[in-house]
N, C-alpha and C. Protein backbone atom coordinates (compact mmCIF):
# COMPACT_ATOMS: atom_id res chain seq x y z
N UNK A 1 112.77 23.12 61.89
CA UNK A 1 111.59 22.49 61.39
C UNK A 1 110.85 21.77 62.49
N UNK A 2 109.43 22.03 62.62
CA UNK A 2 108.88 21.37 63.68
C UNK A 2 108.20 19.69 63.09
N UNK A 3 108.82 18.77 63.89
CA UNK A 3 107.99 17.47 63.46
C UNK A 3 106.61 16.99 64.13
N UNK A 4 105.98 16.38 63.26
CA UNK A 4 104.65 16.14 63.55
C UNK A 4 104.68 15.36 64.77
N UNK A 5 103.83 15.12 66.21
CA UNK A 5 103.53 14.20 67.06
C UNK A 5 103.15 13.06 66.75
N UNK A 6 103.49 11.77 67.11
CA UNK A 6 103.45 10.47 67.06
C UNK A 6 101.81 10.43 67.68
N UNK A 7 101.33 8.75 67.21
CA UNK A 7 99.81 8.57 67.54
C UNK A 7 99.96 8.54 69.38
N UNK A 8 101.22 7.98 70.12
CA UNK A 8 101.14 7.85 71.16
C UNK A 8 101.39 9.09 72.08
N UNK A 9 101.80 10.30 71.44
CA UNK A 9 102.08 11.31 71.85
C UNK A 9 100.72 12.09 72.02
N UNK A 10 99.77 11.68 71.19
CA UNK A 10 98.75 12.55 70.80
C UNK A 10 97.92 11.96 71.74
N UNK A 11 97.62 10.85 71.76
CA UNK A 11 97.01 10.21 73.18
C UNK A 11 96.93 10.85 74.48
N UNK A 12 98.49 10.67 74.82
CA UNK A 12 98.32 11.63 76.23
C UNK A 12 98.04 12.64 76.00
N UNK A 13 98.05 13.86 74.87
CA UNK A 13 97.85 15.25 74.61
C UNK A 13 96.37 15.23 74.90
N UNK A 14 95.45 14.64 74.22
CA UNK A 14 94.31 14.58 74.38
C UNK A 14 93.57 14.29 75.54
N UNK A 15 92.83 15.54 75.45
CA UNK A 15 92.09 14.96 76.86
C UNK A 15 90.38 14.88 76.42
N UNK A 16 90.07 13.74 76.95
CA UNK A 16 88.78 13.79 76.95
C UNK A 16 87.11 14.68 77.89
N UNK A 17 86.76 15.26 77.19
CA UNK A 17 85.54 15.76 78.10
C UNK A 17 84.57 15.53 78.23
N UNK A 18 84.33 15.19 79.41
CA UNK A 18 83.12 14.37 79.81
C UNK A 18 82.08 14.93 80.46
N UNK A 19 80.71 16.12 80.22
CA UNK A 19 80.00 16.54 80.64
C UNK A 19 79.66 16.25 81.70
N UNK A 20 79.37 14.72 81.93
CA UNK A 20 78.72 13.92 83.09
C UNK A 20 79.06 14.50 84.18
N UNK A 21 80.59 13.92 84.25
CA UNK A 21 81.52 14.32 84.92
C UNK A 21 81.83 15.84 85.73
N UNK A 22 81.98 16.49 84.46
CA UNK A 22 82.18 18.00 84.88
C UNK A 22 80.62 18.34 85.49
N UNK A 23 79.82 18.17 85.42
CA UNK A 23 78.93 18.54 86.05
C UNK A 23 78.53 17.90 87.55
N UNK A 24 78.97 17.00 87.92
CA UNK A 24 79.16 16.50 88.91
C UNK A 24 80.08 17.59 89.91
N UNK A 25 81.10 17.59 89.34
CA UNK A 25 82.41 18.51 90.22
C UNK A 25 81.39 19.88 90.32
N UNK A 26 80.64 20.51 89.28
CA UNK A 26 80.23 21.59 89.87
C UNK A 26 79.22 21.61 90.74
N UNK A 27 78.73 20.47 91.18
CA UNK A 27 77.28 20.40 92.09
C UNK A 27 78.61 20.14 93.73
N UNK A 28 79.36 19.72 93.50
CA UNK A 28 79.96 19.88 94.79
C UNK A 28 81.13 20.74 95.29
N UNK A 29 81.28 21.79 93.84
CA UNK A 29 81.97 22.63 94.42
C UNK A 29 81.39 24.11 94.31
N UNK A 30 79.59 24.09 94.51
CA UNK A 30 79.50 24.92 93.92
C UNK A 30 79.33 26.15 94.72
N UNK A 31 79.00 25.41 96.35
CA UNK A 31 79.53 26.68 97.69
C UNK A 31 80.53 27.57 98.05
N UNK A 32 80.53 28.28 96.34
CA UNK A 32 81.68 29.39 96.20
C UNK A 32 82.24 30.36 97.69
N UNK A 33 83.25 30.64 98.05
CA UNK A 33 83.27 31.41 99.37
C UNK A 33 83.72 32.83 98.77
N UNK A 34 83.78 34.19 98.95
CA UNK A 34 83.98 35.02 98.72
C UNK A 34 85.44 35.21 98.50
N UNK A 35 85.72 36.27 97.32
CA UNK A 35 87.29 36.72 97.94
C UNK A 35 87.52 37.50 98.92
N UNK A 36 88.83 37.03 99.47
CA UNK A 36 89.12 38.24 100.73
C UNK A 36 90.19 39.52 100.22
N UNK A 37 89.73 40.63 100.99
CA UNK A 37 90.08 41.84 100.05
C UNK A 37 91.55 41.88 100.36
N UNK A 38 92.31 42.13 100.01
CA UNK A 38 93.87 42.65 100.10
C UNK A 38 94.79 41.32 100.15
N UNK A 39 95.85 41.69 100.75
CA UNK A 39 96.72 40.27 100.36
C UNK A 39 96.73 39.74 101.84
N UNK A 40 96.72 40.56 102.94
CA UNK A 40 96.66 39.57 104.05
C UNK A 40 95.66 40.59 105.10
N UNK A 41 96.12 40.44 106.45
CA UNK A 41 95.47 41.87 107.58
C UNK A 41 95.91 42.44 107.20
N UNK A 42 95.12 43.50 107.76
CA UNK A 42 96.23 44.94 107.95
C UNK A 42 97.15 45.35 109.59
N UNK A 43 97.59 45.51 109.47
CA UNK A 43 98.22 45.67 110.84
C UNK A 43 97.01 46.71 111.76
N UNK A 44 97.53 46.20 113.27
CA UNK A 44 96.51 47.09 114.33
C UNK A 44 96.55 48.26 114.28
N UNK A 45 95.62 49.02 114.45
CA UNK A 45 95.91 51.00 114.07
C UNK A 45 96.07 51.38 112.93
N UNK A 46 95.97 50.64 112.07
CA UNK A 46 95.84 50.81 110.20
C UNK A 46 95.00 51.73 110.26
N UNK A 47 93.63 51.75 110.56
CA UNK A 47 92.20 52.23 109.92
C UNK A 47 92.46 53.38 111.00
N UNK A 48 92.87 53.65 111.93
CA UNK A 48 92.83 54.78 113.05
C UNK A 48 93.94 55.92 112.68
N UNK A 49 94.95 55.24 112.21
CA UNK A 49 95.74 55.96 112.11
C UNK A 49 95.47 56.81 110.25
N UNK A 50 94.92 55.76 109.57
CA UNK A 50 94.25 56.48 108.04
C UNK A 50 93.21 57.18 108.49
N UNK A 51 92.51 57.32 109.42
CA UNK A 51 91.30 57.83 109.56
C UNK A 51 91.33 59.11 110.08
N UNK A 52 92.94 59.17 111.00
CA UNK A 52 93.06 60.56 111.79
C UNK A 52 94.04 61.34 110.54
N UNK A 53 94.68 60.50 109.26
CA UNK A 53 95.09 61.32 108.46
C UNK A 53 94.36 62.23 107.80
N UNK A 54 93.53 61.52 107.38
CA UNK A 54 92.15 61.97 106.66
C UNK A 54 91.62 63.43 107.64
N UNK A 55 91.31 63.49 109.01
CA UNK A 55 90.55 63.66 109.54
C UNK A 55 91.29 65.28 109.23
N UNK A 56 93.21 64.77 109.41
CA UNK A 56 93.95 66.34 109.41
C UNK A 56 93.93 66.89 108.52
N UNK A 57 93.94 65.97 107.52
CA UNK A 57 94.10 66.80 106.44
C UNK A 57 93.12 67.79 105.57
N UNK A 58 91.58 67.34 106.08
CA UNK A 58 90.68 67.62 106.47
C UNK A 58 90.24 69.00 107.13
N UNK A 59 90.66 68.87 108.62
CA UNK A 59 90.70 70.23 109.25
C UNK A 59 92.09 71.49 108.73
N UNK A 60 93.49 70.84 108.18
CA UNK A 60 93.77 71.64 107.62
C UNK A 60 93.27 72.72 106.32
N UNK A 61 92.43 71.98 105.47
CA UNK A 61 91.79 72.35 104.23
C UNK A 61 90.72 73.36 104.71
N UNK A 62 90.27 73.05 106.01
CA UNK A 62 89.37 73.62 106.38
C UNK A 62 89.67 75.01 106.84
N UNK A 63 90.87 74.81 107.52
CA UNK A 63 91.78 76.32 108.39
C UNK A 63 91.72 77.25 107.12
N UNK A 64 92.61 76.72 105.89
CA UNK A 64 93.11 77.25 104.82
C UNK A 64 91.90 77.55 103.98
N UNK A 65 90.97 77.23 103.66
CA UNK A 65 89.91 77.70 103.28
C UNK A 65 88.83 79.28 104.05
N UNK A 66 89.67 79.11 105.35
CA UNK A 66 88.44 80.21 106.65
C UNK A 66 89.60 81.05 106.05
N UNK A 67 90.86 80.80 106.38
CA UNK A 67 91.95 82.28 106.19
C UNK A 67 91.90 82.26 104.74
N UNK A 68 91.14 82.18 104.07
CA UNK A 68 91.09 82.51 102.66
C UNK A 68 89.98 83.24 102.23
N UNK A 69 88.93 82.99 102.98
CA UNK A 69 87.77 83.52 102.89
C UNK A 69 87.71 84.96 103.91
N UNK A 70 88.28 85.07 104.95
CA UNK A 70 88.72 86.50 105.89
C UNK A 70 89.81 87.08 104.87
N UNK A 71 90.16 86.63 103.99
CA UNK A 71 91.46 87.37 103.44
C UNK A 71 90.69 88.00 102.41
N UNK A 72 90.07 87.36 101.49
CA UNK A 72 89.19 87.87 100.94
C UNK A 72 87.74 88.88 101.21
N UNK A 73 87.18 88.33 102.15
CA UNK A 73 86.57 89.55 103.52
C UNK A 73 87.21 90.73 103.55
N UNK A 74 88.26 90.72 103.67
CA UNK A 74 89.26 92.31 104.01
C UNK A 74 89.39 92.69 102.44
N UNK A 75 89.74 92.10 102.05
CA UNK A 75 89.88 92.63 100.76
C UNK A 75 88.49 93.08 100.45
N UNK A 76 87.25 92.43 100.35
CA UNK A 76 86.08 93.06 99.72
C UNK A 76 85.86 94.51 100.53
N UNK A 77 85.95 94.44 101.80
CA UNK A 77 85.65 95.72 102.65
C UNK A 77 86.29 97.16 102.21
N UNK A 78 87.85 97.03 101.83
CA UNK A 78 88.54 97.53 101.68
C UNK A 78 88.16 98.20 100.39
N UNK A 79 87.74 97.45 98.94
CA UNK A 79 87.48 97.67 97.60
C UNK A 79 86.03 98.63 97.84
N UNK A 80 84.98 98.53 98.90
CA UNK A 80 83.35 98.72 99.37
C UNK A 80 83.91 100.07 99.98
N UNK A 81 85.39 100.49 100.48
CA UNK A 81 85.39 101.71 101.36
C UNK A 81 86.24 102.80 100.06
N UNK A 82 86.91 102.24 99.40
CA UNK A 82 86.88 102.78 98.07
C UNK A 82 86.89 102.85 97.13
N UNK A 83 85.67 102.29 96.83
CA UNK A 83 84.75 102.87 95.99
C UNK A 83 83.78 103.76 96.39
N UNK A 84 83.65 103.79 97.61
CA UNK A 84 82.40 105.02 98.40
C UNK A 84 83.15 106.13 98.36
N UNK A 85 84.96 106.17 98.63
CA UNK A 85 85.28 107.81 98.55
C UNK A 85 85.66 107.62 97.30
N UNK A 86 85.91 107.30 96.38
CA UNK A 86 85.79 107.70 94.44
C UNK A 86 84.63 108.03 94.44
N UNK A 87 83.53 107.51 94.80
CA UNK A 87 82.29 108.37 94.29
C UNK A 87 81.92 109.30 95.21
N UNK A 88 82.19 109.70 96.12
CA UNK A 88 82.50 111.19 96.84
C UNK A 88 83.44 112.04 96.11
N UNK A 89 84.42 111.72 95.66
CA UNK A 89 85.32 112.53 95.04
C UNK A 89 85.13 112.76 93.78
N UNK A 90 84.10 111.78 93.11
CA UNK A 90 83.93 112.37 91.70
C UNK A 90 82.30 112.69 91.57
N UNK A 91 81.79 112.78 92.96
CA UNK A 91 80.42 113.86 92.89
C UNK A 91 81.11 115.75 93.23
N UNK A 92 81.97 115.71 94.51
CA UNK A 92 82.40 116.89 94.63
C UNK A 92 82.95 117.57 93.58
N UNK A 93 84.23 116.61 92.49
CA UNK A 93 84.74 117.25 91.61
C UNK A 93 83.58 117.75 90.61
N UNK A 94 82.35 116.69 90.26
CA UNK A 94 81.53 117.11 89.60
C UNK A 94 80.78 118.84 89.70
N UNK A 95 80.54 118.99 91.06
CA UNK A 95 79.70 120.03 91.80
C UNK A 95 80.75 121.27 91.12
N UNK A 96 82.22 120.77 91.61
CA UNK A 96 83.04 121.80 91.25
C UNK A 96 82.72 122.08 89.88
N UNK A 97 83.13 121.38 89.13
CA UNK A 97 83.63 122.03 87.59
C UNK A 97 82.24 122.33 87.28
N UNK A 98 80.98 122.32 87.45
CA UNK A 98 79.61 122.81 87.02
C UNK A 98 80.14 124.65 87.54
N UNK A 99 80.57 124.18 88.72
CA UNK A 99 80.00 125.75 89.28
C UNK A 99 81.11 126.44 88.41
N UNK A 100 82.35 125.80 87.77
CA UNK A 100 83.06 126.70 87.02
C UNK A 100 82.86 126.87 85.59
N UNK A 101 82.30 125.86 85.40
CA UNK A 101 81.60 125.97 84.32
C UNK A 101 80.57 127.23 83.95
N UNK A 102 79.88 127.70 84.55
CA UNK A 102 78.99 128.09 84.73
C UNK A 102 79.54 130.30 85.02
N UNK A 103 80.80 129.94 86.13
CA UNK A 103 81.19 130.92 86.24
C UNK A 103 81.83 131.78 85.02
N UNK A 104 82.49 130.42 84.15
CA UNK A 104 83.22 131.09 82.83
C UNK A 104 81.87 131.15 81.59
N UNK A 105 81.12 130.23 81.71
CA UNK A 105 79.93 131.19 81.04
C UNK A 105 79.57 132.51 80.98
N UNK A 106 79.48 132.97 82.23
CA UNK A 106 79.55 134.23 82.68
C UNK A 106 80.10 135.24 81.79
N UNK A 107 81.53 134.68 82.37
CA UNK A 107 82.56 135.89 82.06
C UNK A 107 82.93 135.57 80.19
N UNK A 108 82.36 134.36 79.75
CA UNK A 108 82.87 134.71 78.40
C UNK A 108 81.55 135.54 77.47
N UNK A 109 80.58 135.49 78.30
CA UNK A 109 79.40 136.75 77.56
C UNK A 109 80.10 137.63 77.56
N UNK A 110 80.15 138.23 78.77
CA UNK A 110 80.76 139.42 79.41
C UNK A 110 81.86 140.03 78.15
N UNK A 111 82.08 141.35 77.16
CA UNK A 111 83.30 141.11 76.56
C UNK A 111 84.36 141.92 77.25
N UNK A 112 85.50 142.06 76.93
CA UNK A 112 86.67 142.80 77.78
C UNK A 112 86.61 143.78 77.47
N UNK A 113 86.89 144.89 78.28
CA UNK A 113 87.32 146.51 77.95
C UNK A 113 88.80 146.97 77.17
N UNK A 114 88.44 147.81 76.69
CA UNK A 114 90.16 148.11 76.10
C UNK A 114 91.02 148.23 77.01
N UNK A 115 90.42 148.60 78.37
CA UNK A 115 91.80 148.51 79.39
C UNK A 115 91.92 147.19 80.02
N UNK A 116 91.13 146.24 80.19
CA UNK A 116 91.64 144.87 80.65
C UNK A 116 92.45 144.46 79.32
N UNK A 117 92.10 144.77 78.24
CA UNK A 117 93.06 144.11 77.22
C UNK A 117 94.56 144.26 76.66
N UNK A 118 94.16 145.92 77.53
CA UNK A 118 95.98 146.24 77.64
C UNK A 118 96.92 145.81 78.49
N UNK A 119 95.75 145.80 79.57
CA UNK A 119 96.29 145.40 80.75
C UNK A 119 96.95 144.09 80.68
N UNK A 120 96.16 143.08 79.96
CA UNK A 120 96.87 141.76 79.79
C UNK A 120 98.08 141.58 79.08
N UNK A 121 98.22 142.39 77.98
CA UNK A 121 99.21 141.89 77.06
C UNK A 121 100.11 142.80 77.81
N UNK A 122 100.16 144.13 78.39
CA UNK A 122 101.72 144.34 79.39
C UNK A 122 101.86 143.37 79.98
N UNK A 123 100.95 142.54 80.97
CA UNK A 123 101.40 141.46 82.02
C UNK A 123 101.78 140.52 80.77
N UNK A 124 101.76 139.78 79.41
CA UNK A 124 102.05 138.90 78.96
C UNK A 124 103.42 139.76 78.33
N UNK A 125 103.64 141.04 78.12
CA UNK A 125 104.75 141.05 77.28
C UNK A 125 106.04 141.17 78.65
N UNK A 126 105.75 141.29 80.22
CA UNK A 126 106.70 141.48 81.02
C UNK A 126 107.28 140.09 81.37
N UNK A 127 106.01 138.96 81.32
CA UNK A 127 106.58 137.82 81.76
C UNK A 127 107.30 136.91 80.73
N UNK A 128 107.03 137.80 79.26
CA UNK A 128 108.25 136.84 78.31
C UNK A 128 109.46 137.87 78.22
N UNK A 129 109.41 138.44 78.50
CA UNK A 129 110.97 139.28 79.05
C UNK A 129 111.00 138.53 79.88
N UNK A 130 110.74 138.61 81.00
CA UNK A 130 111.25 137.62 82.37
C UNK A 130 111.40 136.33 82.13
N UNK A 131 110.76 135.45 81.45
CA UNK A 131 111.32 134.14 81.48
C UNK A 131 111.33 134.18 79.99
N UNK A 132 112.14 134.42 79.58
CA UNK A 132 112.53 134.20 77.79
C UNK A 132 113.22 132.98 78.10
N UNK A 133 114.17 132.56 78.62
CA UNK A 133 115.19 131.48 78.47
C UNK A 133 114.38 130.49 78.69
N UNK A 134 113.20 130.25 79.79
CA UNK A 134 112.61 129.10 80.11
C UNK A 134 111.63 128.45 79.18
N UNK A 135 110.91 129.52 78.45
CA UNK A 135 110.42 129.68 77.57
C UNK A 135 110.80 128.90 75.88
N UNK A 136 112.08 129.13 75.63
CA UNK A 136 112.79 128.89 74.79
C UNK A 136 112.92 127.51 75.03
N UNK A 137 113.50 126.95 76.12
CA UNK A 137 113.78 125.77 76.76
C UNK A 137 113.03 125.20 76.67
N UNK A 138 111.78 125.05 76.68
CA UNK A 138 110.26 124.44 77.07
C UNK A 138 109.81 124.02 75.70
N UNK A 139 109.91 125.54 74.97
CA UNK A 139 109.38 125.38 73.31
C UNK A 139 110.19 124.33 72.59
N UNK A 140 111.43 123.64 73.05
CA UNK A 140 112.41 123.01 71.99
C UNK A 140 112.17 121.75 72.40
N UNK A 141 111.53 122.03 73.91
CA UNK A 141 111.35 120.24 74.51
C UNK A 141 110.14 119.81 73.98
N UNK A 142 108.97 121.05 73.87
CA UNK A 142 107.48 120.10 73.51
C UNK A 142 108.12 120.08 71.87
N UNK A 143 108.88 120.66 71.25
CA UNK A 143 109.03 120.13 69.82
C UNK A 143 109.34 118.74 69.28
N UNK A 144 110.46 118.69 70.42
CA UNK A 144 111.15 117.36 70.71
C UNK A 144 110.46 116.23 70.61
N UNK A 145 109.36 116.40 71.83
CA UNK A 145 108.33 115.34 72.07
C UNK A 145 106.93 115.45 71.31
N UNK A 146 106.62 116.25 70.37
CA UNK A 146 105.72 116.20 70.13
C UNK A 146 104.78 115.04 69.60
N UNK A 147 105.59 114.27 69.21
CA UNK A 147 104.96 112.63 68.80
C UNK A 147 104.28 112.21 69.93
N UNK A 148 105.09 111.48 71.60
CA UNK A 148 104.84 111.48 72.23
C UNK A 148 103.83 111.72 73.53
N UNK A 149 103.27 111.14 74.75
CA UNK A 149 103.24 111.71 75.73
C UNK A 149 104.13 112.03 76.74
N UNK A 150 103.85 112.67 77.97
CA UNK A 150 104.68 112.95 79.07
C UNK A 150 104.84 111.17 79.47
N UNK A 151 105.95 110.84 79.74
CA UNK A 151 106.01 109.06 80.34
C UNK A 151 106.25 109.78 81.93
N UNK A 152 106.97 110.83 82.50
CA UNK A 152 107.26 111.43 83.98
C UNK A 152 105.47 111.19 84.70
N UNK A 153 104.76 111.54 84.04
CA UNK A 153 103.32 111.97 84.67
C UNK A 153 102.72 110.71 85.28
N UNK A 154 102.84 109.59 84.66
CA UNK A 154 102.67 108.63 85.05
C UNK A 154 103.52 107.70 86.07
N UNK A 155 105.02 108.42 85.86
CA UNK A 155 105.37 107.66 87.36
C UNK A 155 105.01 108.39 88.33
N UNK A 156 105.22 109.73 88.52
CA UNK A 156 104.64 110.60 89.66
C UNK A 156 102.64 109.67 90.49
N UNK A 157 102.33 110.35 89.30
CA UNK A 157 100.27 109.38 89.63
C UNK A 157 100.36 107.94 90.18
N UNK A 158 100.02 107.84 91.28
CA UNK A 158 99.68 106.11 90.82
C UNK A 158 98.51 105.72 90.37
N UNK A 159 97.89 104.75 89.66
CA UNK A 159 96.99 104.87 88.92
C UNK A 159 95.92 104.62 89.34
N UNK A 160 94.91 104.87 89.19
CA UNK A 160 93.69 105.09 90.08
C UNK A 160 92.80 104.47 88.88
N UNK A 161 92.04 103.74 89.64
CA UNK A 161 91.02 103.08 89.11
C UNK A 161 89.95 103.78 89.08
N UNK A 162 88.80 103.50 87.98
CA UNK A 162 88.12 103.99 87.83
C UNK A 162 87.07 103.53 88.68
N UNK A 163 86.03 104.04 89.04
CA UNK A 163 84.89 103.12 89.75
C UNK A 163 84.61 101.99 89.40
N UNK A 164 84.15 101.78 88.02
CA UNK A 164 83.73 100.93 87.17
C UNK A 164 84.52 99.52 87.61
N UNK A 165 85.48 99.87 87.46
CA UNK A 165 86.89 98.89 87.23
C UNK A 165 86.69 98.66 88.82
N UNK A 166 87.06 99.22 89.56
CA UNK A 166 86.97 98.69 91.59
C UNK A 166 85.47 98.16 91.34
N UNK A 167 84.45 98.40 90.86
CA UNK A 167 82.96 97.68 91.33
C UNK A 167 83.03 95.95 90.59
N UNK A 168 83.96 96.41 89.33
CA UNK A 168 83.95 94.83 88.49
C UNK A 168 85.03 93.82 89.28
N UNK A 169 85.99 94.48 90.10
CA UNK A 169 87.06 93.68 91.02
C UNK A 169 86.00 93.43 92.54
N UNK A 170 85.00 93.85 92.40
CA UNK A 170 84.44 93.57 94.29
C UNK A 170 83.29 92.49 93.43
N UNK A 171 82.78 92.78 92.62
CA UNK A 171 82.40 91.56 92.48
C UNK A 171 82.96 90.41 92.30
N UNK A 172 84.32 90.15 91.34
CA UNK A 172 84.89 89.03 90.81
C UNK A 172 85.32 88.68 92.86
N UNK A 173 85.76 89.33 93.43
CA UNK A 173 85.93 88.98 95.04
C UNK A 173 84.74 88.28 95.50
N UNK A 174 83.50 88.79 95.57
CA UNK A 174 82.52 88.15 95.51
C UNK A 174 82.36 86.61 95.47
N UNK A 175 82.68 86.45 93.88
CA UNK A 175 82.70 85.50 93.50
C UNK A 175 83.39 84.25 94.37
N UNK A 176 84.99 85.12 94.49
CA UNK A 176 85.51 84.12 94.62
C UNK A 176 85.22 83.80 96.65
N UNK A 177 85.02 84.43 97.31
CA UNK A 177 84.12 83.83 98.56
C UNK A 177 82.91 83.39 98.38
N UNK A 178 81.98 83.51 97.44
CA UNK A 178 81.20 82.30 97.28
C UNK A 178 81.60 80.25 96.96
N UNK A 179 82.64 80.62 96.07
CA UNK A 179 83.34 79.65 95.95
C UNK A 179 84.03 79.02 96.91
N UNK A 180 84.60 79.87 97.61
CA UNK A 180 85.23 79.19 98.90
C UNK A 180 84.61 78.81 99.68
N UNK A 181 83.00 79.19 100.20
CA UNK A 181 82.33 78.88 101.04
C UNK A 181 81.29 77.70 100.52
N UNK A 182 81.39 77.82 99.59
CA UNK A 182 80.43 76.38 99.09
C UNK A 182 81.44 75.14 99.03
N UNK A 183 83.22 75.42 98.74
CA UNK A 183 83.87 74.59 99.43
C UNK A 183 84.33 73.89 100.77
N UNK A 184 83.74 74.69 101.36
CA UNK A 184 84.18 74.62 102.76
C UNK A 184 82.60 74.10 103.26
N UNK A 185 81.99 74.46 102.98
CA UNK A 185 80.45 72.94 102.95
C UNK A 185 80.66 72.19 102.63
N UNK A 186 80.97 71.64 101.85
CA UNK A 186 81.52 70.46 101.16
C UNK A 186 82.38 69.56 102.22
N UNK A 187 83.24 70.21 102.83
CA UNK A 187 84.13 69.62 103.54
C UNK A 187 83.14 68.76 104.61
C-alpha cells in the first residue's frame, strides 16, 4: 500500500516556477554552440584511408562492369554471325526445295508408262525378298511406338534455333550492354 506524503515532504517536492527567472537564464545562455559530430577525432589517415577504399572499390566495379560489357560484346557478335549463316542457310534451302518443287510438278503431270510401272514393282517386289527380316523388324518397332516420337533424333540434332529466337536473344544482349554502360557512367 502506498502512503500519502506528509505537508513537509510535499514542500521540498514542489518546486516553484518562476518565469522572471527562467527567462533571465535564457538571455544568458542563449549563445547556443553547435554539436560536434561523432564521439571524439578520428584518428590521422581516417578520411584517406576511407577515401582510397571507396576509390577501390570503385575502380574494381568499374573493371567488372568493362569485362562484362566485352563479354557481352562477344557474345552479341557471335549471335550477329549466326544469325547471318541461318539466314543463308534457310534462303539456299529455300532456292532448293522450290526448284524441287517445281521439278516434281513436272514429273507428277507427266503419267507413267506400263513399263516404268512394272519396272517398279519388280524393283519393290526384289527388295522385300531381300530385306523381309528388316522389314518385319521395323514394322513391329513403329507399332510399338506408334503413340510416341523418335526421343534418339533429338539426342543425335543439337537444337538449333530458329532465327526468330537468336534475333530475340541479340536483342535481350543488347539490352543488357546498354544497362551496363549507363552503369558504368554512373560510376
Amino acid at each position: 500500500m502506498l502512503r500519502t506524503p506528509t505537508d513537509l515532504e510535499q514542500d521540498s517536492l514542489v518546486h516553484l516556477y518562476d518565469p522572471l527567472q527562467a527567462h533571465e537564464y535564457y538571455l544568458r545562455t542563449r549563445k547556443l554552440k553547435g554539436r560536434q559530430k561523432g564521439s571524439g577525432e578520428q584518428p590521422s589517415g581516417f578520411a584517406k584511408a576511407n577515401q582510397r577504399r571507396h576509390e577501390s572499390a570503385r575502380t574494381k566495379q568499374k573493371k567488372e562492369l568493362q569485362a562484362s560489357i566485352q563479354r557481352l560484346t562477344d557474345k552479341l557478335n557471335k549471335l550477329e554471325a549466326l544469325i547471318r549463316k541461318r539466314e543463308h542457310e534457310s534462303a539456299s534451302e529455300h532456292r532448293k526445295s522450290k526448284a524441287k518443287k517445281e521439278r516434281s510438278a513436272k514429273d507428277k503431270d507427266k503419267p507413267k508408262s506400263a513399263a516404268e510401272k512394272a519396272k517398279a514393282s519388280r524393283e519393290s517386289e526384289k527388295y522385300r525378298d531381300k530385306h523381309k527380316q528388316e522389314l518385319k523388324s521395323k514394322a513391329k518397332k513403329d507399332a510399338s511406338k506408334s503413340g510416341g516420337g523418335d526421343s534418339s533424333k533429338g539426342s543425335k540434332d543439337k537444337k538449333k534455333h530458329s532465327v526468330t529466337e537468336l534475333k530475340a536473344l541479340a536483342t535481350k544482349v543488347k539490352g543488357q550492354i546498354a544497362v551496363a554502360k549507363q552503369k558504368l557512367a554512373a560510376l
